[in-house]
N, C-alpha and C. Protein backbone atom coordinates (compact mmCIF):
# COMPACT_ATOMS: atom_id res chain seq x y z
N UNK A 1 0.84 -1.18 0.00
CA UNK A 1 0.00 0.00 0.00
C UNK A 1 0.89 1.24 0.00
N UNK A 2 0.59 1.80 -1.13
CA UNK A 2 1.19 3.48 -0.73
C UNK A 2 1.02 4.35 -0.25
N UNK A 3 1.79 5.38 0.73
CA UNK A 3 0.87 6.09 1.68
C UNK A 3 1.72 7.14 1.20
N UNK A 4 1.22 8.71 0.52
CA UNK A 4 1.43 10.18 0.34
C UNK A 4 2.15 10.65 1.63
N UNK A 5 3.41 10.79 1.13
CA UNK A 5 4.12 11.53 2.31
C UNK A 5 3.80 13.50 2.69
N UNK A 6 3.17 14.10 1.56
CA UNK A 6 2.22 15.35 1.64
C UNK A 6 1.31 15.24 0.74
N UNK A 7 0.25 16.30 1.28
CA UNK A 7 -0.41 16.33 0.46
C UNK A 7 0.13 17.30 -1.14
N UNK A 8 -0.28 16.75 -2.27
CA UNK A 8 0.46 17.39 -3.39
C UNK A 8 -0.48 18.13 -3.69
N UNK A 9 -1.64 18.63 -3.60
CA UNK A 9 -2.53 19.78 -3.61
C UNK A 9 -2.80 20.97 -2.51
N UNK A 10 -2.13 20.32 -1.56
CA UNK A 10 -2.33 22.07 -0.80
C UNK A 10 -1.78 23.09 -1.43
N UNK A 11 -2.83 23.90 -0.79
CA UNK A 11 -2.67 25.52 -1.10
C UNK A 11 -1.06 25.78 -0.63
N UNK A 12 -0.70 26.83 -1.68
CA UNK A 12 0.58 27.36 -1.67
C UNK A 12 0.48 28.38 -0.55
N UNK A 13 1.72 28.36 0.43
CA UNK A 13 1.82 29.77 1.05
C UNK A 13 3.19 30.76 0.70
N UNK A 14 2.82 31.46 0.81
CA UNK A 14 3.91 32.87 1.09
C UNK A 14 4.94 32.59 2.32
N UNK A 15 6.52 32.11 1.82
CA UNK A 15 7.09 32.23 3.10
C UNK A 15 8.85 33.37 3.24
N UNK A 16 8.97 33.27 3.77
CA UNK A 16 10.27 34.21 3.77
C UNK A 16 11.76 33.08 4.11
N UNK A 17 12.37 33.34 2.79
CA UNK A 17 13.13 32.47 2.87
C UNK A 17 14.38 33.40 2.31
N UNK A 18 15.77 33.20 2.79
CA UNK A 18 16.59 34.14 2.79
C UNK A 18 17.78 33.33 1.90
N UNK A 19 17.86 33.46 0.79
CA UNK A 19 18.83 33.26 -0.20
C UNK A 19 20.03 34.52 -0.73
N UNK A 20 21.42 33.64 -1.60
CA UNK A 20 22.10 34.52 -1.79
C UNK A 20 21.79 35.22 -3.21
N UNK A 21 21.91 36.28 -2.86
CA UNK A 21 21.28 37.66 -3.86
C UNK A 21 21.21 37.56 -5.22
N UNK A 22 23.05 37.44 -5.64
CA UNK A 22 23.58 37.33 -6.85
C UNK A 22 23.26 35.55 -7.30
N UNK A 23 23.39 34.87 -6.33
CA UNK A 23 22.27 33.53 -7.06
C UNK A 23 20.95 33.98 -7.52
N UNK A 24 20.20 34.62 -6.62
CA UNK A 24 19.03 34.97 -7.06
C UNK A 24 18.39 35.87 -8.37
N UNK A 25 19.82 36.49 -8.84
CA UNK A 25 19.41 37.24 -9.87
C UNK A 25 19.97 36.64 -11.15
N UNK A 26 21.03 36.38 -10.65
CA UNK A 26 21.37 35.25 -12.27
C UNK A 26 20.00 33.84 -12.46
N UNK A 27 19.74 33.47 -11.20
CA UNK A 27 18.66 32.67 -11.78
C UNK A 27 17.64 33.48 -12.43
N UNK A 28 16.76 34.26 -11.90
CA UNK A 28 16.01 34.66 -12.53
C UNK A 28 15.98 35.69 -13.55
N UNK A 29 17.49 35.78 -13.84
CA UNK A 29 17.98 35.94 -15.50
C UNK A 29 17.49 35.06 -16.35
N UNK A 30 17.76 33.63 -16.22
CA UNK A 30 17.63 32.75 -16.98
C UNK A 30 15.86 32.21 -16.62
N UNK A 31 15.40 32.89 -16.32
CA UNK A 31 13.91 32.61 -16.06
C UNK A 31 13.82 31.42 -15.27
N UNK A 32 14.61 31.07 -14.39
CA UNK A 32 14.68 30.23 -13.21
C UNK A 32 13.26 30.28 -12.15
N UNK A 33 12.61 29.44 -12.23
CA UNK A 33 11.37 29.63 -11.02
C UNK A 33 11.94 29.23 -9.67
N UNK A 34 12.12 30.24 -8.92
CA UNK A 34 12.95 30.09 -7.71
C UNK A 34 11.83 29.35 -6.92
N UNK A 35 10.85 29.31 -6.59
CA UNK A 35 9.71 28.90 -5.70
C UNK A 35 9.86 26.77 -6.36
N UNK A 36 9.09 26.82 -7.62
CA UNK A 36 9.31 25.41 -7.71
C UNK A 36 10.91 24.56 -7.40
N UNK A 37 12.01 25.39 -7.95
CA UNK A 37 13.49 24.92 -7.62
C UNK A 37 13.28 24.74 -6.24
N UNK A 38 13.14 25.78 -5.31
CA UNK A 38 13.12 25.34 -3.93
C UNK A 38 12.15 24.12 -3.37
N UNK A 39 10.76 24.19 -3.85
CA UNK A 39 9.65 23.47 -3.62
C UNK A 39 10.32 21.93 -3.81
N UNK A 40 10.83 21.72 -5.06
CA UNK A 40 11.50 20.26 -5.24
C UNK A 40 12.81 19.68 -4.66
N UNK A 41 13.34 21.00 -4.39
CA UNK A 41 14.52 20.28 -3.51
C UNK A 41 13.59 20.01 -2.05
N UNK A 42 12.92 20.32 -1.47
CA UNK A 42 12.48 20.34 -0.18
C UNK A 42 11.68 19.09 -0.25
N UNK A 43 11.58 18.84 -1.16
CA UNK A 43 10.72 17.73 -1.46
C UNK A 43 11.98 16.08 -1.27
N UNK A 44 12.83 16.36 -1.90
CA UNK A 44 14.14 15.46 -2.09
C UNK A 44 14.56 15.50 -0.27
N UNK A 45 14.89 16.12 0.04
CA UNK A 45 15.02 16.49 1.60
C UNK A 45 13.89 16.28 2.36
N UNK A 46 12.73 16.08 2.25
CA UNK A 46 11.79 15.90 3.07
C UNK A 46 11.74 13.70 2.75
N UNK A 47 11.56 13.93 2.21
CA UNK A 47 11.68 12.22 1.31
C UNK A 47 12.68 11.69 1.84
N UNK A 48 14.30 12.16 1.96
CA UNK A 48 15.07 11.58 2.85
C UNK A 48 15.14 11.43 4.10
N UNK A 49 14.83 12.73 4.80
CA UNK A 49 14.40 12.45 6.12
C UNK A 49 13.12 11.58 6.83
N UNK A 50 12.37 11.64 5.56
CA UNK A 50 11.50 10.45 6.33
C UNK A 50 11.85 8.96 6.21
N UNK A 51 13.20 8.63 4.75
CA UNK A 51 13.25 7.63 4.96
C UNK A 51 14.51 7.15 5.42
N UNK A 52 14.91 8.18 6.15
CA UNK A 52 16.07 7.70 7.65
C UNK A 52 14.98 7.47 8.61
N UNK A 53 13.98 8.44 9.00
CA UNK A 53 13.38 7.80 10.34
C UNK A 53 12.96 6.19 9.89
N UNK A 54 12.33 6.03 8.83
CA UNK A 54 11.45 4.60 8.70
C UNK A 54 13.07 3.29 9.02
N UNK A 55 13.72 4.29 8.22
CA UNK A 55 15.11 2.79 8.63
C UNK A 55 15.07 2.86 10.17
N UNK A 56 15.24 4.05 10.65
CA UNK A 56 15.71 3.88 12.57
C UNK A 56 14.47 3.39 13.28
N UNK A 57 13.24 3.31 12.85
CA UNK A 57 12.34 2.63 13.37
C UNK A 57 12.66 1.09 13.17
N UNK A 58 12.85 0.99 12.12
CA UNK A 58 12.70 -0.32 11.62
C UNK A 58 14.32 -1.31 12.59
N UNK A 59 15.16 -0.28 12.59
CA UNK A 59 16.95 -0.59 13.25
C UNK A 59 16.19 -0.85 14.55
N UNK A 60 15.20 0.16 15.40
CA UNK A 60 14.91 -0.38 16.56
C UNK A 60 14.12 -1.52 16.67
N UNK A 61 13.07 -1.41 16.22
CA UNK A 61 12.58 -3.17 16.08
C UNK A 61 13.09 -4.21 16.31
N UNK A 62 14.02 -4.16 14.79
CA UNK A 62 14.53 -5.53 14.80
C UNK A 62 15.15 -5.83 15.97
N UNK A 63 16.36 -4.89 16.94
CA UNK A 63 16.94 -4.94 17.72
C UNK A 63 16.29 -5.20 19.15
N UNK A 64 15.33 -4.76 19.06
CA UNK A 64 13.75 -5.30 20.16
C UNK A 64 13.31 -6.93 19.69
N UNK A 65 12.91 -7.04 18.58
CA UNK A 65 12.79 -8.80 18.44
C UNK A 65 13.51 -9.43 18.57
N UNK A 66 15.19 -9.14 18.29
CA UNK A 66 16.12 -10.06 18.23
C UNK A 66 16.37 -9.92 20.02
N UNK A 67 16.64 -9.44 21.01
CA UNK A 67 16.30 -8.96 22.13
C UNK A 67 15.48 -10.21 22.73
N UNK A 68 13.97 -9.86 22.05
CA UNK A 68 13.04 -10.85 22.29
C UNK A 68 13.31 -12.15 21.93
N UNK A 69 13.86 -12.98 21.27
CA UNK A 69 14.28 -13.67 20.35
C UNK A 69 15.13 -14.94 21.40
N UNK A 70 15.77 -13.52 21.55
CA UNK A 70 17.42 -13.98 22.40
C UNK A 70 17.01 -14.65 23.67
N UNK A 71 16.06 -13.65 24.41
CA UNK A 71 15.17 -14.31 25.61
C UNK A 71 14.24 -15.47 25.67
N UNK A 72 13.50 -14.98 25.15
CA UNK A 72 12.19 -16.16 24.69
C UNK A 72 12.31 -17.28 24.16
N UNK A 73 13.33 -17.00 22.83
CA UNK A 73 12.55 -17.91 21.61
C UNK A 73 11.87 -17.54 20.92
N UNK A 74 11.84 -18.07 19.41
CA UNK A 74 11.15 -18.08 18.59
C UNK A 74 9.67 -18.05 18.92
N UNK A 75 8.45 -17.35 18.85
CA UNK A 75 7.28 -17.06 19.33
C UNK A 75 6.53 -18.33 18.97
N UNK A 76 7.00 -18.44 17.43
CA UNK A 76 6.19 -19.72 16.70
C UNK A 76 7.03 -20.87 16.16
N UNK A 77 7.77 -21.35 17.01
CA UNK A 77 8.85 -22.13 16.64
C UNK A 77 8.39 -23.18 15.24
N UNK A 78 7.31 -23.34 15.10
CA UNK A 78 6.29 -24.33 14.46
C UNK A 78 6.47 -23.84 12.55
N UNK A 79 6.31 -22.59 12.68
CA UNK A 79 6.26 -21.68 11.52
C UNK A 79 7.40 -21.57 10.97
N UNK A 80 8.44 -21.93 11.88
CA UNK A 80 9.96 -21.34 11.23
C UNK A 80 10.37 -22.11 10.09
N UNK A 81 10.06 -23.58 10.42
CA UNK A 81 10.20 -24.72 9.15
C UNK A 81 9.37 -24.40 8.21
N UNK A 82 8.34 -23.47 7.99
CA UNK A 82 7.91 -23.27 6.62
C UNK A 82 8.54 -21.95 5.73
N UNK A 83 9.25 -21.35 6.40
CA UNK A 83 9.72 -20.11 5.50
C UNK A 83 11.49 -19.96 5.99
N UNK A 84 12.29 -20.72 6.73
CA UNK A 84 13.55 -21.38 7.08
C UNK A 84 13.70 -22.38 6.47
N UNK A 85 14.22 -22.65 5.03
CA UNK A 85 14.36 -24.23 4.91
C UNK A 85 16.12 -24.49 6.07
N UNK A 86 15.96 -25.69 6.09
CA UNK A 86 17.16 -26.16 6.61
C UNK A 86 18.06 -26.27 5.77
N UNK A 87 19.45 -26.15 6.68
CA UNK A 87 20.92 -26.51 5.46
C UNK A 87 21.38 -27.14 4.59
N UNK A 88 20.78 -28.43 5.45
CA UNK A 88 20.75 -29.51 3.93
C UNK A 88 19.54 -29.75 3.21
N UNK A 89 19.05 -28.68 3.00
CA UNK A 89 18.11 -28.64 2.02
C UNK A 89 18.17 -27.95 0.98
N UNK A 90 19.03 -26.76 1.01
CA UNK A 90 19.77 -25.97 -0.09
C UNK A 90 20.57 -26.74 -0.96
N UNK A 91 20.12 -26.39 -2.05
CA UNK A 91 20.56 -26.36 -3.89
C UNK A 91 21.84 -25.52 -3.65
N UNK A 92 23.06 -26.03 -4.16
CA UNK A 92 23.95 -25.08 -4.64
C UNK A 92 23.53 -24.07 -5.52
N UNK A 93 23.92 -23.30 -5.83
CA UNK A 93 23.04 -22.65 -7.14
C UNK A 93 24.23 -22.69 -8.52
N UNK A 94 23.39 -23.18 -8.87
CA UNK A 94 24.43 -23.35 -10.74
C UNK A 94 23.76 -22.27 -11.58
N UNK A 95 23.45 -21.09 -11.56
CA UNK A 95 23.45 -20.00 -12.23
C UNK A 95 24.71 -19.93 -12.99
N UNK A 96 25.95 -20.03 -11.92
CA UNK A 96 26.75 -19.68 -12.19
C UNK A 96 27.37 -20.20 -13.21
N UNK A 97 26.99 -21.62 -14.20
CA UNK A 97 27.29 -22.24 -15.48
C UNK A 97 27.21 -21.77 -16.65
């Protein structure tokens, strides 16, 4: 399932954002849209930062199950033989021919 990290139709606002000058005028020499240039980098930067948090969520987890893991045991020890095959049950793999 895909879930919209913003909404891509909100209303635009007016914000004050403090750039260097002579960038600002050679771009919009060249008819540079300073608002979308900024809008899409923030976008590239917003996209990364959310997908460092989803890894450090995900880094804590695992480190919580394996934790759990370490203590407990396997929750469903029963289940593990259907998606674990065992060692000697592996195929060499001859791709490589």
């Amino acid at each position: 399932m895909w879930t919209t990290l913003y909404d891509h139709n909100a209303k635009r606002r007016t914000v004050s954002v403090t750039l260097n000058a002579d960038l600002v005028a050679r771009s919009a020499a060249h008819g540079i849209n300073i608002s979308r240039v900024a809008e899409a980098a923030l976008v590239v930067a917003f996209e990364q930062a959310e997908k460092a948090k989803i890894r450090e969520e995900i880094r804590e987890a695992t480190q919580y199950i394996d934790a759990y893991v370490a203590e407990h045991g396997h929750p469903f020890p029963e289940s593990r033989a259907i998606f674990m095959p065992d060692e000697d049950d592996v195929e060499p793999n001859d791709d490589a021919a």
